[in-house]
Every structure is written in C-alpha cells, then in structure tokens.
PDB file of N, CA and C in Angstrom:
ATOM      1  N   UNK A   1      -9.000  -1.855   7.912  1.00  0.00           N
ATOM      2  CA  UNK A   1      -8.343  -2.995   8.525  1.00  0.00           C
ATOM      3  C   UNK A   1      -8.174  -4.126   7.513  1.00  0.00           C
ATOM      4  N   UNK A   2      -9.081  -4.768   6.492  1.00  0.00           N
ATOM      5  CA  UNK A   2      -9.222  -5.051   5.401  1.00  0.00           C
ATOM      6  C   UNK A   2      -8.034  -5.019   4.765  1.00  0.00           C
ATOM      7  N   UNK A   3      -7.663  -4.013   4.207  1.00  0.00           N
ATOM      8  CA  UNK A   3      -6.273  -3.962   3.608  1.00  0.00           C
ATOM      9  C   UNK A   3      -4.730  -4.265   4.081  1.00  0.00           C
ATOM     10  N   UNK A   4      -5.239  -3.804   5.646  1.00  0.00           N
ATOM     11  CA  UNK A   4      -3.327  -4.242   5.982  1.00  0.00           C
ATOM     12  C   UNK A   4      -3.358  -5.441   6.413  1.00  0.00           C
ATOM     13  N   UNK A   5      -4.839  -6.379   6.875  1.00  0.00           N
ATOM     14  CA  UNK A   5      -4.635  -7.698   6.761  1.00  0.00           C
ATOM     15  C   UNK A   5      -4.120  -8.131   5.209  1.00  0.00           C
ATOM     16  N   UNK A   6      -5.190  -7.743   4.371  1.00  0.00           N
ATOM     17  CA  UNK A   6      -4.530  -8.481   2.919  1.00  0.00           C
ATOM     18  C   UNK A   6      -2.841  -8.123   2.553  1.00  0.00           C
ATOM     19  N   UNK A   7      -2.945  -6.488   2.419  1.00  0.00           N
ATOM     20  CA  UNK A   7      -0.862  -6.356   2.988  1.00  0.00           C
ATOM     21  C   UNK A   7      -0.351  -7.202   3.139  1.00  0.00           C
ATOM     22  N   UNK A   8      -0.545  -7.535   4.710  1.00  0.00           N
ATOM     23  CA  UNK A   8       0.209  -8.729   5.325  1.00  0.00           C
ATOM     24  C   UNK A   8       0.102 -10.178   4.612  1.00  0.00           C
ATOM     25  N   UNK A   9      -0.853 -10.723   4.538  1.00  0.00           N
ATOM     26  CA  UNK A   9      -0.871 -11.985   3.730  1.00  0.00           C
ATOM     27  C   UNK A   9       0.269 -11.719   2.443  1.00  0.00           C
ATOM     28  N   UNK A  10       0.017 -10.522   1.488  1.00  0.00           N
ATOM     29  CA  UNK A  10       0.424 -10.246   0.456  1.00  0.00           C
ATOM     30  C   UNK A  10       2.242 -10.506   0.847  1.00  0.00           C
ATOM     31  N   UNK A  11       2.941 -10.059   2.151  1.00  0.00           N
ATOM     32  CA  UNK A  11       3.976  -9.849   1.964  1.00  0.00           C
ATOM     33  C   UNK A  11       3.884 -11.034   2.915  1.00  0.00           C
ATOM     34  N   UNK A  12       3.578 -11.927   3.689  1.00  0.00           N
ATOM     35  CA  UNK A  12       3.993 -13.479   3.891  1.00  0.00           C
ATOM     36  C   UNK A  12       3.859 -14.689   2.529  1.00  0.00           C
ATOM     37  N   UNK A  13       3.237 -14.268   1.572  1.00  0.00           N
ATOM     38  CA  UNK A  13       3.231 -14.963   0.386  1.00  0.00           C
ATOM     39  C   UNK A  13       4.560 -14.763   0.077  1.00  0.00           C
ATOM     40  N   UNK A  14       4.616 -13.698  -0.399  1.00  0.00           N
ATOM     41  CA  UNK A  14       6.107 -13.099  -1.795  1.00  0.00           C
ATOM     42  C   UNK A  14       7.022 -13.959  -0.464  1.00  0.00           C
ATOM     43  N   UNK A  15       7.363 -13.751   0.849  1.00  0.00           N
ATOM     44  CA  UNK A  15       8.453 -14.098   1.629  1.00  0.00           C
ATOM     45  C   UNK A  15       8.525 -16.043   1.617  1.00  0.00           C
ATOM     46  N   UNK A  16       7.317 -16.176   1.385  1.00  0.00           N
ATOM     47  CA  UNK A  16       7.254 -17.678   1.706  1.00  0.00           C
ATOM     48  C   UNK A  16       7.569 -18.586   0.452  1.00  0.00           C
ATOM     49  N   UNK A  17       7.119 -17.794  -0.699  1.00  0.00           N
ATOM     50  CA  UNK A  17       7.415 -18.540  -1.914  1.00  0.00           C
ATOM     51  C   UNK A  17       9.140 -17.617  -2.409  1.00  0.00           C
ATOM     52  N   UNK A  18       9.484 -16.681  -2.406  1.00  0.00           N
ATOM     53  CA  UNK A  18      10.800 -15.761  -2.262  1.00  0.00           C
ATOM     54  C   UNK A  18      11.537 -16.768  -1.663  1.00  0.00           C
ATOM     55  N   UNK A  19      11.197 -17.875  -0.008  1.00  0.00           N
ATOM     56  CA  UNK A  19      12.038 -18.277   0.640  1.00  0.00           C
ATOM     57  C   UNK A  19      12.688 -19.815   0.054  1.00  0.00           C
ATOM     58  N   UNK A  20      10.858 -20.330  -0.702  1.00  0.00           N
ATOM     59  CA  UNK A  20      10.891 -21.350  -1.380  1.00  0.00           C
ATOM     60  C   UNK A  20      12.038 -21.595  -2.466  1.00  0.00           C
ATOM     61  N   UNK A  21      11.628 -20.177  -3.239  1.00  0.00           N
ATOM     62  CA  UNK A  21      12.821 -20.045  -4.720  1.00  0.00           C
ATOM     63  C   UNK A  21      14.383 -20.133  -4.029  1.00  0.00           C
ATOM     64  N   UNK A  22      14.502 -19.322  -2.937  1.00  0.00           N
ATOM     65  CA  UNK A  22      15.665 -19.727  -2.791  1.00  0.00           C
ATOM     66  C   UNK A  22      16.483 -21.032  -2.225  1.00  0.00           C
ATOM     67  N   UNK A  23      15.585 -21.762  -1.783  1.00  0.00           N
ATOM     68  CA  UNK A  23      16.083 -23.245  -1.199  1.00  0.00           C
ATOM     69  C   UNK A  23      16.454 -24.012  -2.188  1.00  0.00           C
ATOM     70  N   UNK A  24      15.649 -24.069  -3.514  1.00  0.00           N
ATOM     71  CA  UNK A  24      15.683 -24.474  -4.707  1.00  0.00           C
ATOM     72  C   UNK A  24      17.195 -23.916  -5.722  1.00  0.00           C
ATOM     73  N   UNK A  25      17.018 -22.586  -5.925  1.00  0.00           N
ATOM     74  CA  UNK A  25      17.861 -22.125  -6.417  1.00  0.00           C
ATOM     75  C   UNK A  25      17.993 -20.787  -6.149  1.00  0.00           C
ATOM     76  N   UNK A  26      19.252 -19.702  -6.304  1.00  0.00           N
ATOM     77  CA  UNK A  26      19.565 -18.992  -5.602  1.00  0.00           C
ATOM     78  C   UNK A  26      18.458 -17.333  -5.876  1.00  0.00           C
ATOM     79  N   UNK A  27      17.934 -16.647  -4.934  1.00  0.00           N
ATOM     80  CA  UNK A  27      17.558 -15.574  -5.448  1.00  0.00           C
ATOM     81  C   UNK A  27      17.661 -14.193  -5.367  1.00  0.00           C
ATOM     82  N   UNK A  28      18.128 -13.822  -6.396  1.00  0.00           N
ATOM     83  CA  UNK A  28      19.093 -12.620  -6.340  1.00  0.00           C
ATOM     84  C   UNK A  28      18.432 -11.299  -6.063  1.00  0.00           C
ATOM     85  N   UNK A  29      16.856 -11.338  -6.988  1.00  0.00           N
ATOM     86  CA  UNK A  29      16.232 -10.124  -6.587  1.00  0.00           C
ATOM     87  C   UNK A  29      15.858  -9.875  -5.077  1.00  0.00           C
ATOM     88  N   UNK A  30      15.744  -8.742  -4.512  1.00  0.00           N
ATOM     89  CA  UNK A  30      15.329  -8.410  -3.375  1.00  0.00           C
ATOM     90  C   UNK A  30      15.681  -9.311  -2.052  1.00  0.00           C
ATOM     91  N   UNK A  31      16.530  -9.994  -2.268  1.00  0.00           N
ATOM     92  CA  UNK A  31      17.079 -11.032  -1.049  1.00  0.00           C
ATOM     93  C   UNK A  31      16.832 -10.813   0.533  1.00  0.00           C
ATOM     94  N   UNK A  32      17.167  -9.635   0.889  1.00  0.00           N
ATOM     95  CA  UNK A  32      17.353  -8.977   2.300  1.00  0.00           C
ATOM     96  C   UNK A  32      15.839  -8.925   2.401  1.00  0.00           C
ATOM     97  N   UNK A  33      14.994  -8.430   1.522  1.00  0.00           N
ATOM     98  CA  UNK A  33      13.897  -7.960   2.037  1.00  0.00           C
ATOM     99  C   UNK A  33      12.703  -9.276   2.059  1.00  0.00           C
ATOM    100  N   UNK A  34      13.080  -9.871   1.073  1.00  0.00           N
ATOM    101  CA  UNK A  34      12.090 -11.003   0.728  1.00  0.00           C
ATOM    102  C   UNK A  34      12.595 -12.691   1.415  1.00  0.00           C
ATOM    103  N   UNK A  35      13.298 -12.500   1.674  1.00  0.00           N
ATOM    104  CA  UNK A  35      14.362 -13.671   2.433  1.00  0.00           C
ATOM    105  C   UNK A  35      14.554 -13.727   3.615  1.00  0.00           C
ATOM    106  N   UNK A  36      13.856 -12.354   4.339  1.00  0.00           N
ATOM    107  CA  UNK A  36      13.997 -12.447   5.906  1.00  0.00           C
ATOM    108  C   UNK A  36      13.662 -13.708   6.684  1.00  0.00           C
ATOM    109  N   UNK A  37      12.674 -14.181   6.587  1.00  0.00           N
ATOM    110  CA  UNK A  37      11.858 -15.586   7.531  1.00  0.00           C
ATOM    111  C   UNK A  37      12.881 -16.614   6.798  1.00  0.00           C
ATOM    112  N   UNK A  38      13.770 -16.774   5.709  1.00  0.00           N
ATOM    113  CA  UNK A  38      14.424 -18.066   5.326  1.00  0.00           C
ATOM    114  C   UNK A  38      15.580 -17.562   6.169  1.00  0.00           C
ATOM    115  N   UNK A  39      16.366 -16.485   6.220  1.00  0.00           N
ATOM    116  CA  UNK A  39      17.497 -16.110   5.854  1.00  0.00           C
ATOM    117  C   UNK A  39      17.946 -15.877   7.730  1.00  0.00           C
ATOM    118  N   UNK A  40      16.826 -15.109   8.313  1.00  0.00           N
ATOM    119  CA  UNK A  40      16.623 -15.191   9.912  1.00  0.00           C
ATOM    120  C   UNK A  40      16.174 -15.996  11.016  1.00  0.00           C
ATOM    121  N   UNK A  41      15.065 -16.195  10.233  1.00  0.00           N
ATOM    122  CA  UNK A  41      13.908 -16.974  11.549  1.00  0.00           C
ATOM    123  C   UNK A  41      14.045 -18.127  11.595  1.00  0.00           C
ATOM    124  N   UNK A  42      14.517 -19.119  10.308  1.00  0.00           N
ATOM    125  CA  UNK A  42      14.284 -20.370  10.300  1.00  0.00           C
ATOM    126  C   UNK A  42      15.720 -21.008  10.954  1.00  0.00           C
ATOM    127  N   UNK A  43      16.752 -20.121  10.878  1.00  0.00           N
ATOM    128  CA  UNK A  43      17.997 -21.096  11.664  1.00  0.00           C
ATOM    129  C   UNK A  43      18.346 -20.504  12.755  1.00  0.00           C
ATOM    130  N   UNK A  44      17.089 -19.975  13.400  1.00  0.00           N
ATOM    131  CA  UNK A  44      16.788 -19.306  14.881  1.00  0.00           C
ATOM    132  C   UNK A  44      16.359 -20.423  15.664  1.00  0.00           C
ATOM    133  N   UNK A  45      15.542 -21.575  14.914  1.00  0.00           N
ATOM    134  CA  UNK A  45      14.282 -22.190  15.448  1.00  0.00           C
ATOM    135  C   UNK A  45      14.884 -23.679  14.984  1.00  0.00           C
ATOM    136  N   UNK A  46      15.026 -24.371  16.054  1.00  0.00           N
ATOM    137  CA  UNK A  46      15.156 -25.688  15.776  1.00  0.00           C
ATOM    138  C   UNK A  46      14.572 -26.325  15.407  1.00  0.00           C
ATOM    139  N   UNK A  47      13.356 -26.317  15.594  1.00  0.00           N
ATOM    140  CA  UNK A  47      12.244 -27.180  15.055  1.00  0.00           C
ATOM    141  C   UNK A  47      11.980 -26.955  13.800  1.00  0.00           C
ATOM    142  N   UNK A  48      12.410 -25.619  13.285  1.00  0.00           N
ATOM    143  CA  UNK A  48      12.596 -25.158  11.289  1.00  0.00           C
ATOM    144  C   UNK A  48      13.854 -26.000  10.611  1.00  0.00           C
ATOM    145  N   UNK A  49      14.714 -26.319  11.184  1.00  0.00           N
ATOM    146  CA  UNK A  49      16.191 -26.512  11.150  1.00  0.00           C
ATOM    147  C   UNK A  49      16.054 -28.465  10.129  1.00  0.00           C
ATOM    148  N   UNK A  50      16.143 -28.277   9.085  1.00  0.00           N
ATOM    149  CA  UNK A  50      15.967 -29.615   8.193  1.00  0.00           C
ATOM    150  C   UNK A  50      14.992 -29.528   7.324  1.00  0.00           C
ATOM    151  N   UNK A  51      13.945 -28.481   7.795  1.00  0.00           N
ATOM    152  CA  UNK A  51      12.189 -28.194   7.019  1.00  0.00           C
ATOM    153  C   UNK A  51      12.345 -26.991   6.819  1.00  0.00           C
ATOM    154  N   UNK A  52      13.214 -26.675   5.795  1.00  0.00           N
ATOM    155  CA  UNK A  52      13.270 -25.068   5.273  1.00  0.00           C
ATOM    156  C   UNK A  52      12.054 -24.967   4.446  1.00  0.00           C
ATOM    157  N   UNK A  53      11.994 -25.959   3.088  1.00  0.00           N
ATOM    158  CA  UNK A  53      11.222 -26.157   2.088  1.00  0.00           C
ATOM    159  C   UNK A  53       9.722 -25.624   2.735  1.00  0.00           C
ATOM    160  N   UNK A  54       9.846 -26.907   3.376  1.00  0.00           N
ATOM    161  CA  UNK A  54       7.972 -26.863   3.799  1.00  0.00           C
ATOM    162  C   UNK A  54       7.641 -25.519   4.941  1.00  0.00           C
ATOM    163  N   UNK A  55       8.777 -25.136   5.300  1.00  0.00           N
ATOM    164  CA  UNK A  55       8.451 -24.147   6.691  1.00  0.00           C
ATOM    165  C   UNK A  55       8.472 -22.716   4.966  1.00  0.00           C
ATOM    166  N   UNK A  56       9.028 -22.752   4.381  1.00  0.00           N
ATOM    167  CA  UNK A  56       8.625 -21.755   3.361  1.00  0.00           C
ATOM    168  C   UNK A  56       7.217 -21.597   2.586  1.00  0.00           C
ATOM    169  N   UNK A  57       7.207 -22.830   2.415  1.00  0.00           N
ATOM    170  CA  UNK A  57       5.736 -23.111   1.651  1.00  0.00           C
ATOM    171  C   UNK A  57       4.552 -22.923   2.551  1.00  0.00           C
ATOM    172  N   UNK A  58       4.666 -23.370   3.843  1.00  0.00           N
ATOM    173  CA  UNK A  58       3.470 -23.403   4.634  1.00  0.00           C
ATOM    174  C   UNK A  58       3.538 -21.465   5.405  1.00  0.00           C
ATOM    175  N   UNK A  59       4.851 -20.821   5.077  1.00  0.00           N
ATOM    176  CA  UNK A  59       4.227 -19.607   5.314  1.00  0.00           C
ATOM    177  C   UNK A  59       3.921 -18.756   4.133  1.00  0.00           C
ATOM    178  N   UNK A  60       4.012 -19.256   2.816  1.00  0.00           N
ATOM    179  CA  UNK A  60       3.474 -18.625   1.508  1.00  0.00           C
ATOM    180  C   UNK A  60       1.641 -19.235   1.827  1.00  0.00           C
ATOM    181  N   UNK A  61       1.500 -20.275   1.934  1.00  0.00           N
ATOM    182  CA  UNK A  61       0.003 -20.608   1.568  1.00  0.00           C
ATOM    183  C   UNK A  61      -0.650 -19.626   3.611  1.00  0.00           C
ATOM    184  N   UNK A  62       0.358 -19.733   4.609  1.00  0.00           N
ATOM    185  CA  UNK A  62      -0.289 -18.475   5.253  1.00  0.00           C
ATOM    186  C   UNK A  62      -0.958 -17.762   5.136  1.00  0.00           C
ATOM    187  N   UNK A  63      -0.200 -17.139   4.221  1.00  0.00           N
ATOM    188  CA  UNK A  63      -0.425 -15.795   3.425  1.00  0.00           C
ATOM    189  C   UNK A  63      -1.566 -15.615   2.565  1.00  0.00           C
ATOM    190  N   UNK A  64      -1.763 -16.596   1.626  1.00  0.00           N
ATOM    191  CA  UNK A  64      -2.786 -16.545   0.757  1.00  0.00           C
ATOM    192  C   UNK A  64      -3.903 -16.813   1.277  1.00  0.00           C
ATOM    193  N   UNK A  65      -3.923 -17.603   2.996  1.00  0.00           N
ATOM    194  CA  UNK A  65      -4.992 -17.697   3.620  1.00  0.00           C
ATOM    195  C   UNK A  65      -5.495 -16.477   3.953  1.00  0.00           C
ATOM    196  N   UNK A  66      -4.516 -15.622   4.684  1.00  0.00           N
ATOM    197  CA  UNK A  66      -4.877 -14.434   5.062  1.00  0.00           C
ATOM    198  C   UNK A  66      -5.401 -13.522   4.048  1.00  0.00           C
ATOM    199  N   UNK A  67      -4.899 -13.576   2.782  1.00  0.00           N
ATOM    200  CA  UNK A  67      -5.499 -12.935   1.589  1.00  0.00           C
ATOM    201  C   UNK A  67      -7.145 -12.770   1.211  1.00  0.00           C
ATOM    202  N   UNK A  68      -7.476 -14.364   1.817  1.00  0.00           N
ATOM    203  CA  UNK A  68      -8.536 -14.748   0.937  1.00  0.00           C
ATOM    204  C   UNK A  68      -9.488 -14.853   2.196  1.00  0.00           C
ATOM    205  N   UNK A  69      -9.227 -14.993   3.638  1.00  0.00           N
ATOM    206  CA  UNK A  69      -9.800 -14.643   4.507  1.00  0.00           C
ATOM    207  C   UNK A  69     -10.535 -13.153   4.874  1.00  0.00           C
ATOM    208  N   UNK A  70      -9.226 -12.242   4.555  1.00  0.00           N
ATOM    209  CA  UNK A  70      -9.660 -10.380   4.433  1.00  0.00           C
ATOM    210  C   UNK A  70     -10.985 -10.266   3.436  1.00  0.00           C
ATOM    211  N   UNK A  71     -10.181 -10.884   2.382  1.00  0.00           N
ATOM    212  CA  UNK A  71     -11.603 -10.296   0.891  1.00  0.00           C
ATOM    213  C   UNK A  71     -13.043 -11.007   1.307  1.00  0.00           C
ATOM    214  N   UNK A  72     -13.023 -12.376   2.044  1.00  0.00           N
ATOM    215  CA  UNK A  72     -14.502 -12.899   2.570  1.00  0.00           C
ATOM    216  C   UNK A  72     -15.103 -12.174   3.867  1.00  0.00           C
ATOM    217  N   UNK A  73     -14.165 -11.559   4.321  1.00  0.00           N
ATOM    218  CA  UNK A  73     -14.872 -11.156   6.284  1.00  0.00           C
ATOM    219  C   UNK A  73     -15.534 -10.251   5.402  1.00  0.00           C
ATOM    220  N   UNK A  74     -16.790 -10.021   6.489  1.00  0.00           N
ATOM    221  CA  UNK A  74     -17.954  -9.183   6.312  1.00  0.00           C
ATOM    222  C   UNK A  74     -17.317  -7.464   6.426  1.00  0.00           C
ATOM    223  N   UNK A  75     -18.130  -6.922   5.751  1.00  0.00           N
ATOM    224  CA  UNK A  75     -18.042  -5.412   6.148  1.00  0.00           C
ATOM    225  C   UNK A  75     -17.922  -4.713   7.084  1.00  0.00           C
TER     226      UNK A  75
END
C-alpha cells in the first residue's frame, strides 16, 4: 500500500509542477498526460478559475506531502 500511495503523490507532483511550467511557459513534453488537472479540472471549477498558478503548486506540494507521509507511516 506504501508504494501506490507514494505512486500517487509521485504523479500529483510531476502534474502539479508539469501544470505550474505550463502557466509560466508552454510545455511541450508529455502535455495530455501531465497537464490533465491544468488542462481539465481547473476550468471545470470556478473557484480554480483566476488561481491556476497556486491551484498547480498547492497540488505539486500535495503530492510531496503524500510522498513523505508513505515513507514515515509505520510498517
């Protein structure tokens, strides 16, 4: 269980900072896959709608929570 939590963190990071790079400037690698939550979710959601930046960033550091949460839980 350990691992597909860290997984998951692992692939809300790459999507959250992926979503970041692209608000900034454009990003060409892996777009569809790594761009989903910028590219879908956020102009789904009104309350995302002006806070791309920070709604990217706050689901990259998500991620790294979840990262660093998996590797501390007990055995």
């Amino acid at each position: 269980m350990r691992k597909a939590i860290q997984f998951a963190g692992l692939v809300l990071a790459l999507q959250g900072f992926s979503g970041a790079i692209d608000r900034v400037f454009v990003q060409p690698v892996m777009g569809i896959v790594l761009n989903f939550f910028n590219r879908v979710i956020i102009p789904r959601v009104d309350l995302l709608t002006g806070h791309e930046l920070f709604a990217n960033l706050a689901l990259a550091a998500l991620g790294v929570v979840l990262i660093i949460a998996a590797e501390r839980a007990p055995r």
